[in-house]
C-alpha atoms as a PDB file:
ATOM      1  CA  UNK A   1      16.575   1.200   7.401  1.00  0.00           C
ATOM      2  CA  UNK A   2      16.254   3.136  10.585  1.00  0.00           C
ATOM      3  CA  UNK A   3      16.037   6.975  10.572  1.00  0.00           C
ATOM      4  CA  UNK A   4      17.380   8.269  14.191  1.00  0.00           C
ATOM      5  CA  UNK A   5      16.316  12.037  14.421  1.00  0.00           C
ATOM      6  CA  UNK A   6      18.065  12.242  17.430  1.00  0.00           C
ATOM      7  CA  UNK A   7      21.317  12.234  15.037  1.00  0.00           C
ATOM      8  CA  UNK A   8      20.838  16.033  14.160  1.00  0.00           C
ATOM      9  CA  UNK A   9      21.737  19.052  16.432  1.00  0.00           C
ATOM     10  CA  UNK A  10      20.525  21.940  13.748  1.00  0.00           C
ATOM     11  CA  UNK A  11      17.530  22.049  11.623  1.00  0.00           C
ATOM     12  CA  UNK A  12      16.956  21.996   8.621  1.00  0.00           C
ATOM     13  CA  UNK A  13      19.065  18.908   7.963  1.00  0.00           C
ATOM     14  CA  UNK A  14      20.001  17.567   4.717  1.00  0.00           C
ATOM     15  CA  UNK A  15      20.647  13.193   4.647  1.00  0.00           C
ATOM     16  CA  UNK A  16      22.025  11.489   1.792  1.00  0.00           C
ATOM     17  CA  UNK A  17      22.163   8.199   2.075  1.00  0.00           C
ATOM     18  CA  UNK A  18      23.629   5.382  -0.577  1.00  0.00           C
ATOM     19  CA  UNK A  19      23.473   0.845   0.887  1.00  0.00           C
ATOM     20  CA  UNK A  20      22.958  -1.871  -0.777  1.00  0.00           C
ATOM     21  CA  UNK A  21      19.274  -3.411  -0.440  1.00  0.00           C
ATOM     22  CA  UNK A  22      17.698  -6.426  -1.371  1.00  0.00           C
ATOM     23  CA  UNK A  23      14.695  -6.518  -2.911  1.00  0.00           C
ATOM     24  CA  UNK A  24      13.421  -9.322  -0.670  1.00  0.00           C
ATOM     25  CA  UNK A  25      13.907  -6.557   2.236  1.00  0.00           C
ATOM     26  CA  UNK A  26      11.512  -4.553   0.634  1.00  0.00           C
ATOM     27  CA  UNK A  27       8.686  -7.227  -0.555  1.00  0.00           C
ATOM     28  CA  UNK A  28       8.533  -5.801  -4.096  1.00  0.00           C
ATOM     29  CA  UNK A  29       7.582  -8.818  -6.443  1.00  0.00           C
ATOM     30  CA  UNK A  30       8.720  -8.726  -9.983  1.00  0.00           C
ATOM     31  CA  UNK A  31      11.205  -6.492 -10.015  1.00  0.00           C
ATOM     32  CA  UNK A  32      14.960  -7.120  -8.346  1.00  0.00           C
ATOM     33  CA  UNK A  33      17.615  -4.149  -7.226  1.00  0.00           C
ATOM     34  CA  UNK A  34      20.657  -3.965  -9.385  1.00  0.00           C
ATOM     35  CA  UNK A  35      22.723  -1.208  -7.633  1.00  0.00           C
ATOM     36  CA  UNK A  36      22.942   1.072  -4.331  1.00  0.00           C
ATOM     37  CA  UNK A  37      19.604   2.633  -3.147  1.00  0.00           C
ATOM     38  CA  UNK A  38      19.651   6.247  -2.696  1.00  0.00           C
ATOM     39  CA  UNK A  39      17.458   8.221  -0.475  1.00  0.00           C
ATOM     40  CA  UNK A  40      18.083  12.232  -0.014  1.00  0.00           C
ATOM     41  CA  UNK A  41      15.572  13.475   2.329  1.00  0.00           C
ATOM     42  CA  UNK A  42      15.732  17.507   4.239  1.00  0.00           C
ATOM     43  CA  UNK A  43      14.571  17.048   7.536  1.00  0.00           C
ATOM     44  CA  UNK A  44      12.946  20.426   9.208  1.00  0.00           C
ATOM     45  CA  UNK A  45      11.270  20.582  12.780  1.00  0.00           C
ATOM     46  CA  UNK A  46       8.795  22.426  14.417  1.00  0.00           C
ATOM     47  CA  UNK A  47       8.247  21.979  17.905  1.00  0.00           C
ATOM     48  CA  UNK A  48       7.399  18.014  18.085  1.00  0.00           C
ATOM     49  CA  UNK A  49       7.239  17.366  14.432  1.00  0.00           C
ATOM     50  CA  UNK A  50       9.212  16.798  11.789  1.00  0.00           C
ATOM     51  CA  UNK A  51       8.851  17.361   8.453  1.00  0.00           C
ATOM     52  CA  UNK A  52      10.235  14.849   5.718  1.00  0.00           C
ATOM     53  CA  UNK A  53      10.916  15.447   2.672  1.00  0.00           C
ATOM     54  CA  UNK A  54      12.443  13.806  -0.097  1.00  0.00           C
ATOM     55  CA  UNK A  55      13.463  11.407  -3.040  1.00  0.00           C
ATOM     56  CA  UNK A  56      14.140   7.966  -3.059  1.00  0.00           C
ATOM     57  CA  UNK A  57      15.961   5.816  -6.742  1.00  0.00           C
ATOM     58  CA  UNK A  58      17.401   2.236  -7.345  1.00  0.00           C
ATOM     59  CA  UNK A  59      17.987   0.852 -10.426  1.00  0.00           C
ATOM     60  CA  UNK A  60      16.165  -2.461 -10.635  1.00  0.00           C
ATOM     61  CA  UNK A  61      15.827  -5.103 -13.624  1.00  0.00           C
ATOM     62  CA  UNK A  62      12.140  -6.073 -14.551  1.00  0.00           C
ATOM     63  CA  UNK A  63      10.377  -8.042 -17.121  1.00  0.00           C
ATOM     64  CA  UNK A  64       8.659  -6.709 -20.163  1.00  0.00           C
ATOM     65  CA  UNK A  65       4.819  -6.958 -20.237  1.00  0.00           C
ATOM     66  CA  UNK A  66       5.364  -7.180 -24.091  1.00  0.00           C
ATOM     67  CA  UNK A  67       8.133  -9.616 -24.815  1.00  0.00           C
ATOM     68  CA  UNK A  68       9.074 -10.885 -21.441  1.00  0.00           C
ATOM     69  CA  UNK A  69      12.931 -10.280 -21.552  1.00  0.00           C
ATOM     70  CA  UNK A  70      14.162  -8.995 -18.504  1.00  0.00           C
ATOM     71  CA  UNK A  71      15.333  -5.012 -18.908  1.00  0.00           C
ATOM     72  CA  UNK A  72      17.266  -2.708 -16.785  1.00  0.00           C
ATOM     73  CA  UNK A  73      15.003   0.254 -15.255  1.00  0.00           C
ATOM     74  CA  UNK A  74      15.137   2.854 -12.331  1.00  0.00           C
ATOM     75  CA  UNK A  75      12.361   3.035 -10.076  1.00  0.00           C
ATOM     76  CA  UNK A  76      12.215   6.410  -8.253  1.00  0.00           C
ATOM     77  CA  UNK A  77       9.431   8.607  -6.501  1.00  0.00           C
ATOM     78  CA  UNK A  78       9.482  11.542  -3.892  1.00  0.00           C
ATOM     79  CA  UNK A  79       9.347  10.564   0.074  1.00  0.00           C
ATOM     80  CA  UNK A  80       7.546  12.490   2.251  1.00  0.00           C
ATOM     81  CA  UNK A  81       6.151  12.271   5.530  1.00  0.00           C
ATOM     82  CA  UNK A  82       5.876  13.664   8.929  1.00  0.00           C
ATOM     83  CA  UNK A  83       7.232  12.375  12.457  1.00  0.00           C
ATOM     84  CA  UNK A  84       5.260  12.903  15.302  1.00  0.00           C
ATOM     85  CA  UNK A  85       6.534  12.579  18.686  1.00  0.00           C
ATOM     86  CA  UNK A  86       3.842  11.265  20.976  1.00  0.00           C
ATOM     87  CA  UNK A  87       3.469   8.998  24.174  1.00  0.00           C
ATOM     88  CA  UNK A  88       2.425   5.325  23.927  1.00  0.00           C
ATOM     89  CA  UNK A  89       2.759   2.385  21.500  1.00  0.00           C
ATOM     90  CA  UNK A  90       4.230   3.721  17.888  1.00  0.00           C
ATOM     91  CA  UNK A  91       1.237   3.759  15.241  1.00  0.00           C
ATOM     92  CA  UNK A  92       1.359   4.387  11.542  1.00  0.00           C
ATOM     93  CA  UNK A  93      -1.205   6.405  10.162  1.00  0.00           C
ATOM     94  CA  UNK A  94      -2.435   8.196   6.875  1.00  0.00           C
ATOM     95  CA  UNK A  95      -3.239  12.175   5.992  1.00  0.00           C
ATOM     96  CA  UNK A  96      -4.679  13.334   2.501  1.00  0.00           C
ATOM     97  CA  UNK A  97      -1.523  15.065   2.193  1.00  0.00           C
ATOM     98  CA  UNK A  98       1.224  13.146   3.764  1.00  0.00           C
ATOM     99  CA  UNK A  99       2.299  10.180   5.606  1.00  0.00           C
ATOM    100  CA  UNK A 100       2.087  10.539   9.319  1.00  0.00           C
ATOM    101  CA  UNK A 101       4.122   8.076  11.569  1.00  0.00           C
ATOM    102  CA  UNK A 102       4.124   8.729  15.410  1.00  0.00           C
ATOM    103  CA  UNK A 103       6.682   7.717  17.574  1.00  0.00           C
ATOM    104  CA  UNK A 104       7.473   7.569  21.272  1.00  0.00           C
ATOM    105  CA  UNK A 105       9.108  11.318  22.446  1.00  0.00           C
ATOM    106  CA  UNK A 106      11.787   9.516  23.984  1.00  0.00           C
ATOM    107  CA  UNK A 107      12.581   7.587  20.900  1.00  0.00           C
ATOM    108  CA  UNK A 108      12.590   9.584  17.975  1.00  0.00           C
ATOM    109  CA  UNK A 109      13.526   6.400  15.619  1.00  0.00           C
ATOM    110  CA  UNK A 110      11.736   6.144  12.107  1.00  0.00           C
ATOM    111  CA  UNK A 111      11.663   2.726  10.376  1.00  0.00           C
ATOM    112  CA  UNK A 112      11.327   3.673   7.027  1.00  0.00           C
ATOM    113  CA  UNK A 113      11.012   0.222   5.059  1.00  0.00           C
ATOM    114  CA  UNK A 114       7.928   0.283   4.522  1.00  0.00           C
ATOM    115  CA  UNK A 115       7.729   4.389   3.521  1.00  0.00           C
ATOM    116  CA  UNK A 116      10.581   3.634   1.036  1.00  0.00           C
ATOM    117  CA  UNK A 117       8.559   0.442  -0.223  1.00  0.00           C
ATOM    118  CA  UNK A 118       5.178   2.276  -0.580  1.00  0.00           C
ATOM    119  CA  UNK A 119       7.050   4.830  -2.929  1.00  0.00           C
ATOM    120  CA  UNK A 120       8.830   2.561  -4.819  1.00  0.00           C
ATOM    121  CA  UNK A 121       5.505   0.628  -5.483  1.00  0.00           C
ATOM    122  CA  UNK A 122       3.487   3.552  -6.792  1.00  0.00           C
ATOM    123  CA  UNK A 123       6.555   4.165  -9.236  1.00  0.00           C
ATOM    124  CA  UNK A 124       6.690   0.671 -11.069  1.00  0.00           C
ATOM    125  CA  UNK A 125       5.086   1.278 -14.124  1.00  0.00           C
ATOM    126  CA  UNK A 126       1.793  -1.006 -14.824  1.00  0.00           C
ATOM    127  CA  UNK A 127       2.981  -2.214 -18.355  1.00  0.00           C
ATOM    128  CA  UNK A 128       6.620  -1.734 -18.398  1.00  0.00           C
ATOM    129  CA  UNK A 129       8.542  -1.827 -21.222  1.00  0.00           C
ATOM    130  CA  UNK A 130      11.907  -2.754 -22.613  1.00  0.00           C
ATOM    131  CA  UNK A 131      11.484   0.233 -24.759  1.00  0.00           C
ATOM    132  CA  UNK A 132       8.403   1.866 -26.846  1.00  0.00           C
ATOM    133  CA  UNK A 133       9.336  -0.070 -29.892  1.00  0.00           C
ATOM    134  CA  UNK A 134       9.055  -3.420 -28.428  1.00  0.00           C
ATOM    135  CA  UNK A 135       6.943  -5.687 -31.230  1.00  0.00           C
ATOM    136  CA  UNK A 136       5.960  -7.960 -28.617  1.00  0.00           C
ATOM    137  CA  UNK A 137       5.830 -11.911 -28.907  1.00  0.00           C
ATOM    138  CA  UNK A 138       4.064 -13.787 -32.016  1.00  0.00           C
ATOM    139  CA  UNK A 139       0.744 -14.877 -30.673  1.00  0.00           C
ATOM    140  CA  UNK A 140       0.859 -17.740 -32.812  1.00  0.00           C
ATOM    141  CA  UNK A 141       4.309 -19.306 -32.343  1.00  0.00           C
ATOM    142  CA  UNK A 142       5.801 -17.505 -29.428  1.00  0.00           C
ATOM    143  CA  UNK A 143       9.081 -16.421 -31.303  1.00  0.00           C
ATOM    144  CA  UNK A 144      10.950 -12.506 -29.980  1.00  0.00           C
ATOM    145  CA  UNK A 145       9.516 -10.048 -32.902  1.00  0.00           C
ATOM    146  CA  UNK A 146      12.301  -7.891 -31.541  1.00  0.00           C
ATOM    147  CA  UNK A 147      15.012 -10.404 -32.680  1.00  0.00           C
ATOM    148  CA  UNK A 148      13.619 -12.566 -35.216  1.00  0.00           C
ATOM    149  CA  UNK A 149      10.596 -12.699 -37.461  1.00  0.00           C
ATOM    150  CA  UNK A 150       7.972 -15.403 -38.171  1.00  0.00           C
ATOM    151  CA  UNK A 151       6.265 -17.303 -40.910  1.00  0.00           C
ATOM    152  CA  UNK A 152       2.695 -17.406 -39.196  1.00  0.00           C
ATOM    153  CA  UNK A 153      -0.268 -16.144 -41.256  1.00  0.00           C
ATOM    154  CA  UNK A 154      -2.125 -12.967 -38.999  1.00  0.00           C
ATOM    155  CA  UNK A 155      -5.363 -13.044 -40.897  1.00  0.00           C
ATOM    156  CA  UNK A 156      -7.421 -10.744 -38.953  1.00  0.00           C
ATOM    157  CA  UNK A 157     -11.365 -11.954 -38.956  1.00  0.00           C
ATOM    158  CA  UNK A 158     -13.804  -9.487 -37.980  1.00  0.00           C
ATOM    159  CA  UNK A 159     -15.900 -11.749 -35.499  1.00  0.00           C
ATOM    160  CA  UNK A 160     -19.065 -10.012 -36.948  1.00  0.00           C
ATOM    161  CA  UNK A 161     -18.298 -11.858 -40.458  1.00  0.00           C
ATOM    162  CA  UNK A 162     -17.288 -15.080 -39.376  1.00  0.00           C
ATOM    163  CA  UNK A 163     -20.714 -16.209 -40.034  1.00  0.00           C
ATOM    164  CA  UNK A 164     -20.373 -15.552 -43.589  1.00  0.00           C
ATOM    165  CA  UNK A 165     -17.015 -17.589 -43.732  1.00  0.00           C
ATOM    166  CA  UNK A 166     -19.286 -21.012 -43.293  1.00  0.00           C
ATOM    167  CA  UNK A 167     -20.930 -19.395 -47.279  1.00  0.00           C
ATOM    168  CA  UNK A 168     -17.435 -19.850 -49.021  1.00  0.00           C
ATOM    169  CA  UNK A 169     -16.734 -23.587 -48.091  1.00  0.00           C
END
């Protein structure tokens, strides 16, 4: 997705934007988009910079780290950045307090892939969840806990008795 600053005559400017992406577009592993992205971003500009801000959401479906089902989910996280016009070759690089991406004066054209994939990366959750009560899979027989229960014996052993076990044979 290509952000063309050259679209906007008055500053600030507000974008909303709603399209169908594909999760292959993005190179997000594990997770696949369900619905429209949507990115709302205010735009303001002062003199050869402009300031980005906003919020990127899709809903995506992901697997469980508990019970492996797949689960409907939204990932979402604030965008921002800043433009910088400059002359020469277009070059990405990092602040402490925001994303800065140059571009060519003449060609005031933001690519913002990668921005929107950087976000939605640091808002997939590292253990996510079908839901806070998931029970998990049997680590015995394999079986859903969420749908079905098992037979298998859980005998917990403290490993600092299992010495002692050898004393009862």
């Amino acid at each position: 997705m290509n952000l063309d600053l050259r679209e906007f005559d008055a500053f600030p400017a507000e974008v909303s934007l709603d399209f169908e992406a594909d999760s292959a577009d993005f190179g997000i592993e594990g997770v696949s988009f369900r619905d429209l992205m949507s990115v709302r971003m205010t735009i303001q500009k002062v003199v050869e910079e402009y300031y980005c801000q906003g919020y990127v959401a899709v809903s995506v479906e992901e697997e469980c780290s508990r019970c492996l089902e797949m689960f409907d989910s939204e990932l979402s996280g604030d965008l921002t950045f800043i433009v910088k016009t400059d002359e020469g070759e277009a070059v990405m690089a990092t602040d402490t307090r925001a994303e800065i991406v140059h571009v060519r004066s003449g060609e005031p054209v933001v690519e913002m892939n990668e921005l929107i994939r950087q976000t939605l990366i640091l808002s997939i959750p590292l253990k996510p969840l079908c839901s806070p009560e998931c029970r998990g899979l049997c680590p015995s027989c394999g079986v859903n806990l969420n749908e079905e229960t098992c037979t298998c014996k859980t005998e917990e052993i403290d490993d600092r008795w299992e010495g002692l076990s050898d004393l009862m044979e």
